[in-house]
Protein backbone atom coordinates (compact mmCIF):
# COMPACT_ATOMS: atom_id res chain seq x y z
CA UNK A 1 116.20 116.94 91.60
CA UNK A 2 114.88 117.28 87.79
CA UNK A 3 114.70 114.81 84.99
CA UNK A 4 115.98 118.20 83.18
CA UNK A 5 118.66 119.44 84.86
CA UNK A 6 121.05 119.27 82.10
CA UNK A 7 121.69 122.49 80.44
CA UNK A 8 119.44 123.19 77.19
CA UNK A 9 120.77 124.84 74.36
CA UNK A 10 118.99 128.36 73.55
CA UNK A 11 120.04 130.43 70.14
CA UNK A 12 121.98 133.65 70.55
CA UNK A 13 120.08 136.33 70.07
CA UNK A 14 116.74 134.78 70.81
CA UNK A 15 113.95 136.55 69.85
CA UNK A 16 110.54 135.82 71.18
CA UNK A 17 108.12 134.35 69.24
CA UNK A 18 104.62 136.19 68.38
CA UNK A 19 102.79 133.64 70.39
CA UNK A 20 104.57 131.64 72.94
CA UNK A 21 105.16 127.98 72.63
CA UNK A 22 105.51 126.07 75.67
CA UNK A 23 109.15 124.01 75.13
CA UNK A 24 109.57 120.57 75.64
CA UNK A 25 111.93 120.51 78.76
CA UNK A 26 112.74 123.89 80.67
CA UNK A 27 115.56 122.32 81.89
CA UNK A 28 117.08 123.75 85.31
CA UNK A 29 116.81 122.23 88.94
CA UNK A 30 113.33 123.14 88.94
CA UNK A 31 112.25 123.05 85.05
CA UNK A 32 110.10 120.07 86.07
CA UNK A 33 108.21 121.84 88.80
CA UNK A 34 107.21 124.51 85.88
CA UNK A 35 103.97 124.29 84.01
CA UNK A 36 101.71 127.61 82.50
CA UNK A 37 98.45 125.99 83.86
CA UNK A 38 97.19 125.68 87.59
CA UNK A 39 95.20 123.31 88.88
CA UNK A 40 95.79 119.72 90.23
CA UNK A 41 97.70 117.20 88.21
CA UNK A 42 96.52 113.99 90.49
CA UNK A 43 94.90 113.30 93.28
CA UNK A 44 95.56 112.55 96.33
CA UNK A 45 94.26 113.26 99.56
CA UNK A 46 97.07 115.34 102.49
CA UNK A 47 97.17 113.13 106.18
CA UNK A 48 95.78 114.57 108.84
CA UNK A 49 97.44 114.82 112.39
CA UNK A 50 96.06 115.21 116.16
CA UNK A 51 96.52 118.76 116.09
CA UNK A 52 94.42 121.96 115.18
CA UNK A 53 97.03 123.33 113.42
CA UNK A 54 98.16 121.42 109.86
CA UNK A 55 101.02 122.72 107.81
CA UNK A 56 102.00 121.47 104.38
CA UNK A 57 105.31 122.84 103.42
CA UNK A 58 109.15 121.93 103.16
CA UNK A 59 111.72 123.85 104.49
CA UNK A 60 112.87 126.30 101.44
CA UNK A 61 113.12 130.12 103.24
CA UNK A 62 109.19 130.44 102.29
CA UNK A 63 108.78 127.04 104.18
CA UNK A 64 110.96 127.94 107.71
CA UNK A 65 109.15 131.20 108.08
CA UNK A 66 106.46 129.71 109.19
CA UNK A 67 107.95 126.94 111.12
CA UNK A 68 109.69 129.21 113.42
CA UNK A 69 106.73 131.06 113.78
CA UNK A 70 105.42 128.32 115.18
CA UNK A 71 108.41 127.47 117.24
CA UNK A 72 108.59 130.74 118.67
CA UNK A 73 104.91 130.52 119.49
CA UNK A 74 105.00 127.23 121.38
CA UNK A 75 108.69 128.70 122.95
CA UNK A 76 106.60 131.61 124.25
CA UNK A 77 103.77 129.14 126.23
CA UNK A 78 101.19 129.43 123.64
CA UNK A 79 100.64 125.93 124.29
CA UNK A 80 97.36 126.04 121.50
CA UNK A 81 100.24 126.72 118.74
CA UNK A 82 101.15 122.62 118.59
CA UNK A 83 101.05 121.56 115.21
CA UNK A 84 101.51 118.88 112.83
CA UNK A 85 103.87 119.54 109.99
CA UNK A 86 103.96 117.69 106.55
CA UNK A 87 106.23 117.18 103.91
CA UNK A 88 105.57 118.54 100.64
CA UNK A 89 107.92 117.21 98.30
CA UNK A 90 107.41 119.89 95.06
CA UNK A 91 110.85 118.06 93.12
CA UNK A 92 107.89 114.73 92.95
CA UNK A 93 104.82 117.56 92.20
CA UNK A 94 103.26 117.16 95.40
CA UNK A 95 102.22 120.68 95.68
CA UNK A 96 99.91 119.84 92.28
CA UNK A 97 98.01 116.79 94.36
CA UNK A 98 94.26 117.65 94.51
CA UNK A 99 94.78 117.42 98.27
CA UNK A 100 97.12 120.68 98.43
CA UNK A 101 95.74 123.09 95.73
CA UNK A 102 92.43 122.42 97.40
CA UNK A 103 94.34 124.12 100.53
CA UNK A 104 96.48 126.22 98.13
CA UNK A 105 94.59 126.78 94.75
CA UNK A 106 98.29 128.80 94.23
CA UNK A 107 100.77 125.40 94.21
CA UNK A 108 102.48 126.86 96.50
CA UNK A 109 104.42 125.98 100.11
CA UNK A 110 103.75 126.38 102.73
CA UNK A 111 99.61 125.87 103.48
CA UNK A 112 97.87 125.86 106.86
CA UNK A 113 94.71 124.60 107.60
CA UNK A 114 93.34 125.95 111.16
CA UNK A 115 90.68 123.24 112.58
CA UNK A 116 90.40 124.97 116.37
CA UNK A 117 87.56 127.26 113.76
CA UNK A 118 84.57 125.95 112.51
CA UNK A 119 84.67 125.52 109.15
CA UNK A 120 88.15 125.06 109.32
CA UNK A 121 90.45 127.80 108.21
CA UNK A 122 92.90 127.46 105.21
CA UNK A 123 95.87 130.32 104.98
CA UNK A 124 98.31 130.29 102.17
CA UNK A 125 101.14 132.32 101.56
CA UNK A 126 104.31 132.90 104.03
CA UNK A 127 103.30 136.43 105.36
CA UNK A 128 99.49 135.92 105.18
CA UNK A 129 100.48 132.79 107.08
CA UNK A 130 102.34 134.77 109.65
CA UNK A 131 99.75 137.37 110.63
CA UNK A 132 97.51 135.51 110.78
CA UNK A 133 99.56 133.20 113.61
CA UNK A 134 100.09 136.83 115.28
CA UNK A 135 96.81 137.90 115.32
CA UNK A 136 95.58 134.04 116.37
CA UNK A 137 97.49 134.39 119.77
CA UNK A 138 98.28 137.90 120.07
CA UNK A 139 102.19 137.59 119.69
CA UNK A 140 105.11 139.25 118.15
CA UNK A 141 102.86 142.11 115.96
CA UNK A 142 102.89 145.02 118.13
CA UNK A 143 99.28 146.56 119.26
CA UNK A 144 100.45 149.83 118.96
CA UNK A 145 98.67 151.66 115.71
CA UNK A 146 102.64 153.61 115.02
CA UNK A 147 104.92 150.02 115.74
CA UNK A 148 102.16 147.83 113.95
CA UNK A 149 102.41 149.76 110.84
CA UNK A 150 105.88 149.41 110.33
CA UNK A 151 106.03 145.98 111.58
CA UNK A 152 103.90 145.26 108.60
CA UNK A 153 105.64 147.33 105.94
CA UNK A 154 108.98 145.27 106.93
CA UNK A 155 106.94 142.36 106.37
CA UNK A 156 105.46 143.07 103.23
CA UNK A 157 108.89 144.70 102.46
CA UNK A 158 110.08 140.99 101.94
CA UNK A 159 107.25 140.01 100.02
CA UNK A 160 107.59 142.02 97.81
CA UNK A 161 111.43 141.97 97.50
CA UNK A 162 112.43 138.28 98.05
CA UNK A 163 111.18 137.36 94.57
CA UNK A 164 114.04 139.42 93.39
CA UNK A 165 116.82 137.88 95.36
CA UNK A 166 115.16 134.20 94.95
CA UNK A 167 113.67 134.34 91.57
CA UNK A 168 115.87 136.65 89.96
CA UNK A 169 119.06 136.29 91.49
CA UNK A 170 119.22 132.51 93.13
CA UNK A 171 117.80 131.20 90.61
CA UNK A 172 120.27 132.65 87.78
CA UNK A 173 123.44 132.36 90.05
CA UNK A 174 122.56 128.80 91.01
CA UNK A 175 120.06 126.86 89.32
CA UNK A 176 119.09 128.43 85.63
CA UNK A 177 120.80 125.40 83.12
CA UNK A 178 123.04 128.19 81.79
CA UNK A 179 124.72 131.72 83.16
CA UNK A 180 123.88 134.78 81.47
CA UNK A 181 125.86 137.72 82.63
CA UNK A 182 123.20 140.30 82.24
CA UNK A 183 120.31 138.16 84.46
CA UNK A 184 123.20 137.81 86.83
CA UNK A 185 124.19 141.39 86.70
CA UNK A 186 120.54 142.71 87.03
CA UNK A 187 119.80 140.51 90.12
CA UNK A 188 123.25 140.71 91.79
CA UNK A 189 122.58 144.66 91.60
CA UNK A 190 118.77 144.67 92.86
CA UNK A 191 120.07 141.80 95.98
CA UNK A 192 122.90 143.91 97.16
CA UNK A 193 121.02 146.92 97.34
CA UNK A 194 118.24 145.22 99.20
CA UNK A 195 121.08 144.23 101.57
CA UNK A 196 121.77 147.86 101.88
CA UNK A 197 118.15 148.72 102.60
CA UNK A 198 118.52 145.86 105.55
CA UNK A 199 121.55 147.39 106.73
CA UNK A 200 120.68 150.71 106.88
CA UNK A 201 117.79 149.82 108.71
CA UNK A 202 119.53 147.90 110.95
CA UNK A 203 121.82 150.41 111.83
CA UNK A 204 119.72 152.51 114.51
CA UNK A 205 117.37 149.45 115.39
CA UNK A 206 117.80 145.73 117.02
CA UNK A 207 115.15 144.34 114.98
CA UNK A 208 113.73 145.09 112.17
CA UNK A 209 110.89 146.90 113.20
CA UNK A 210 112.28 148.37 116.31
CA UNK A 211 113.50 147.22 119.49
CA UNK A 212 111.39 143.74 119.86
CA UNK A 213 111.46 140.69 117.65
CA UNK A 214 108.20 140.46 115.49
CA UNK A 215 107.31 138.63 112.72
CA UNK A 216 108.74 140.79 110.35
CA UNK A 217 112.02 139.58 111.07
CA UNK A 218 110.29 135.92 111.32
CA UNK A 219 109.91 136.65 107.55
CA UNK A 220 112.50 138.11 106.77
CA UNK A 221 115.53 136.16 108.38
CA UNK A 222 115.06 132.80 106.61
CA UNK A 223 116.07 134.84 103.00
CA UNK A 224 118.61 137.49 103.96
CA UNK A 225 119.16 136.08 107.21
CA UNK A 226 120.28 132.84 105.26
CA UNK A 227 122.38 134.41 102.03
CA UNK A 228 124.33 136.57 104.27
CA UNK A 229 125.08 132.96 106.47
CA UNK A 230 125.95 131.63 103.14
CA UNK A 231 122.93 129.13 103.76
CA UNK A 232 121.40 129.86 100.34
CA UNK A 233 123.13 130.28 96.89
CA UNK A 234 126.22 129.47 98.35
CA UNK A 235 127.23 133.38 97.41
CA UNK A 236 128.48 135.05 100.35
CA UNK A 237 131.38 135.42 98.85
CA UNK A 238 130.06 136.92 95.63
CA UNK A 239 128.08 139.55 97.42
CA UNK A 240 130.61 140.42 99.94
CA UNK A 241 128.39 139.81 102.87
CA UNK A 242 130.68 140.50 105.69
CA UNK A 243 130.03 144.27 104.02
CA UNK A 244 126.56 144.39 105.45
CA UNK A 245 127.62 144.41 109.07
CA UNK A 246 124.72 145.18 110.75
CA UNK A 247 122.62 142.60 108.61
CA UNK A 248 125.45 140.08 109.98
CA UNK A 249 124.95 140.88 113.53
CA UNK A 250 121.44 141.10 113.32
CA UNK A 251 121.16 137.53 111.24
CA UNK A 252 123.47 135.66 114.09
CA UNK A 253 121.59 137.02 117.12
CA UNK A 254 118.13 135.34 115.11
CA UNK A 255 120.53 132.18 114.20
CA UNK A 256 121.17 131.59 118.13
CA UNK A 257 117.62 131.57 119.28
CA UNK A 258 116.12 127.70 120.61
CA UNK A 259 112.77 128.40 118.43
CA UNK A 260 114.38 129.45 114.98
CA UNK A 261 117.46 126.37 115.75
CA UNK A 262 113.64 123.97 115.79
CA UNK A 263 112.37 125.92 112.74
CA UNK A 264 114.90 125.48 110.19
CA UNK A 265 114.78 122.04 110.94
CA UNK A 266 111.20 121.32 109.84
CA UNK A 267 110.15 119.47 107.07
CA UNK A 268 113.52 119.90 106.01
CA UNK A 269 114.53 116.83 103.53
CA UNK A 270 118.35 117.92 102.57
CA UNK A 271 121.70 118.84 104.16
CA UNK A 272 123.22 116.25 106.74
CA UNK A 273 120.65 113.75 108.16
CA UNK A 274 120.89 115.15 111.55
CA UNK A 275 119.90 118.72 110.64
CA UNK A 276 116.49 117.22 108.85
CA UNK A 277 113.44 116.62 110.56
CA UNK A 278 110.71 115.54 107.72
CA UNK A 279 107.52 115.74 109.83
CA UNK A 280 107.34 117.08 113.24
CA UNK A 281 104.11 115.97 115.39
CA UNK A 282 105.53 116.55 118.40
CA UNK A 283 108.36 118.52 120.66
CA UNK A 284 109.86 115.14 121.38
CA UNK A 285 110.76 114.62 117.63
CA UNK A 286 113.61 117.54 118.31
CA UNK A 287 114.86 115.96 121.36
CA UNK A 288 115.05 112.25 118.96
CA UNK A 289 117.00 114.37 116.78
CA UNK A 290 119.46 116.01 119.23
CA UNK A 291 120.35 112.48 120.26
CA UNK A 292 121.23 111.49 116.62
CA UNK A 293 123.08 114.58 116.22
CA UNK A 294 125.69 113.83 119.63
CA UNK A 295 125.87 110.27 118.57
CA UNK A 296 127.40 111.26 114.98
CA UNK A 297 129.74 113.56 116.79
CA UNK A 298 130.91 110.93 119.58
C-alpha cells in the first residue's frame, strides 16, 4: 500500500542522534502516510451527500466504530441517524486534502460533520464521535449518573489503551519493515494483559458496562472484538485468544448483531469484494450487496 514497504536497513545498536533528522523513506506499510508536520498537503474539496450527517472515514477499527454506531442508531428507529459515508483513502494521503483537515485539523479517520445544527457541527475522533451520536439521540449511554460513569470510563478505557495494541503491538507484529523482539515483546505483554482486563471484566457482566449494550462496547469491539476473531494482525494464534473466554463470547454475541454485520462493511476498501461497501448513501446499498454476496456463493 506504500512506495516503501520494503524493509530499510537500520545499524545495530542505533543510537539517536542529538537532533533528529527526518529519513528519507520510513519504510513500512504505512511509512508513506508518516510526516512530522500537520497541515494539508493539497487541496481538495470532500463531496457532499443528501444527508445531515457526513462521515469521512475508512473502515480500519477507528473507522467501524462509528459506522456501527450509526447502524445501530438507524436499527433502533432513529430514523434522523441516515448518513452519507465517504471514503478516505489515507494509503493515497487523502486524510492531508485541505477538504479533511479543515474537518479534522488532526489527519485523522474518521470525521463527521453534523448539518441538522446551524453552523454545522464537525466531531473528530472515534469516542468523541460516539458520544456525541449518544447524546444527539439519546441512545446506548445510560442516563443514570452511577451506569453513565462507567459507561464512559470503558470508553475512554479504549482510548487510551488501543494505541498500545494498534500502535505498539500491530504495528510491530505486522507492518514495521523489520521484527525486533523487544518492541514485540513489550507490546505482546501490554495487549495480553489488556485482554485480561477485558476478560475479567467480562466475567460478572454481559457488556461491558453492565447488562445493556452501550457505546462503550461500540468502541471497543472493532479492536479487541476483532484480534480475538483473528480479524486484525492475523495473531490469534500468537496471543492464545481462545484463553480469554469471556472476551470470546462476549466478541461473537457483538459479531451476530444486523447493525455491527452493516458497520464493518462501510467504507471498507479490502478483503473479498462482497464484504466491501466503499460509500454507503443509503440502506438499499446493503441489500445491493447481499445480492452480490448469494450470487458468488450460487
Amino acid at each position: 500500500m506504500s512506495d516503501n514497504d520494503g524493509p530499510t536497513a537500520y545499524p545495530e545498536g542505533y543510537v539517536p542522534a542529538t537532533v533528529w533528522q527526518e529519513p528519507a523513506a520510513l519504510g513500512g506499510t504505512w511509512g508513506s502516510t508518516n510526516r512530522p508536520v500537520a497541515g494539508a498537503t493539497h487541496d481538495k474539496a470532500l463531496p457532499v451527500g443528501k444527508h445531515a450527517l457526513q462521515l469521512h472515514s475508512l473502515a480500519t477499527p477507528n473507522g467501524v466504530k462509528v459506522t456501527v454506531m450509526l447502524e445501530e442508531l438507524l436499527a433502533a428507529g432513529y430514523t434522523e441517524a441516515e448518513y452519507d459515508a465517504w471514503l478516505i483513502r489515507i494509503g493515497d494521503g487523502d486524510q492531508f486534502g485541505s477538504g479533511f483537515v479543515a474537518l479534522n485539523p488532526n489527519s485523522k479517520i474518521p470525521a463527521l460533520l453534523d448539518r441538522s445544527v446551524e453552523p454545522p457541527q464537525r466531531v473528530f475522533e472515534s469516542g468523541s464521535i460516539l458520544l456525541y451520536l449518544a447524546e444527539k439521540f439519546g441512545a446506548f449511554l445510560p442516563g443514570e449518573h452511577a451506569a453513565r460513569t462507567e459507561c464512559l470510563s470503558w470508553l475512554f478505557w479504549q482510548m487510551g489503551s488501543a494505541p498500545y495494541l494498534g500502535g505498539g503491538f500491530g504495528h510491530f507484529y505486522a507492518y514495521a519493515p523489520l521484527k525486533i523482539e523487544y518492541c514485540i515483546d513489550r507490546f505482546t505483554m501490554e495487549t495480553k494483559r489488556q485482554l485480561d482486563v477485558l476478560d475479567r471484566q467480562l466475567a460478572d457482566n454481559t457488556y461491558l458496562a453492565g447488562d445493556n449494550y452501550t457505546i462503550a462496547d461500540i468502541a471497543v469491539w472493532p479492536w479487541y472484538g476483532a484480534l480475538v476473531l483473528n480479524r486484525v494482525y492475523a495473531a490469534a494464534e500468537f496471543l492464545e485468544a481462545d484463553s480469554y473466554g469471556n472476551v470470546i463470547r462476549w466478541a461473537k454475541a457483538i459479531d451476530e448483531r444486523p447493525a455491527v454485520k452493516r458497520g464493518v462493511m462501510v467504507n471498507k476498501n479490502f478483503g473479498a469484494p462482497q464484504t466491501q461497501l466503499h460509500e454507503r448513501h443509503a440502506a438499499s446499498d446493503f441489500h445491493e450487496r447481499t445480492e452480490d454476496r448469494i450470487a458468488d456463493d450460487s
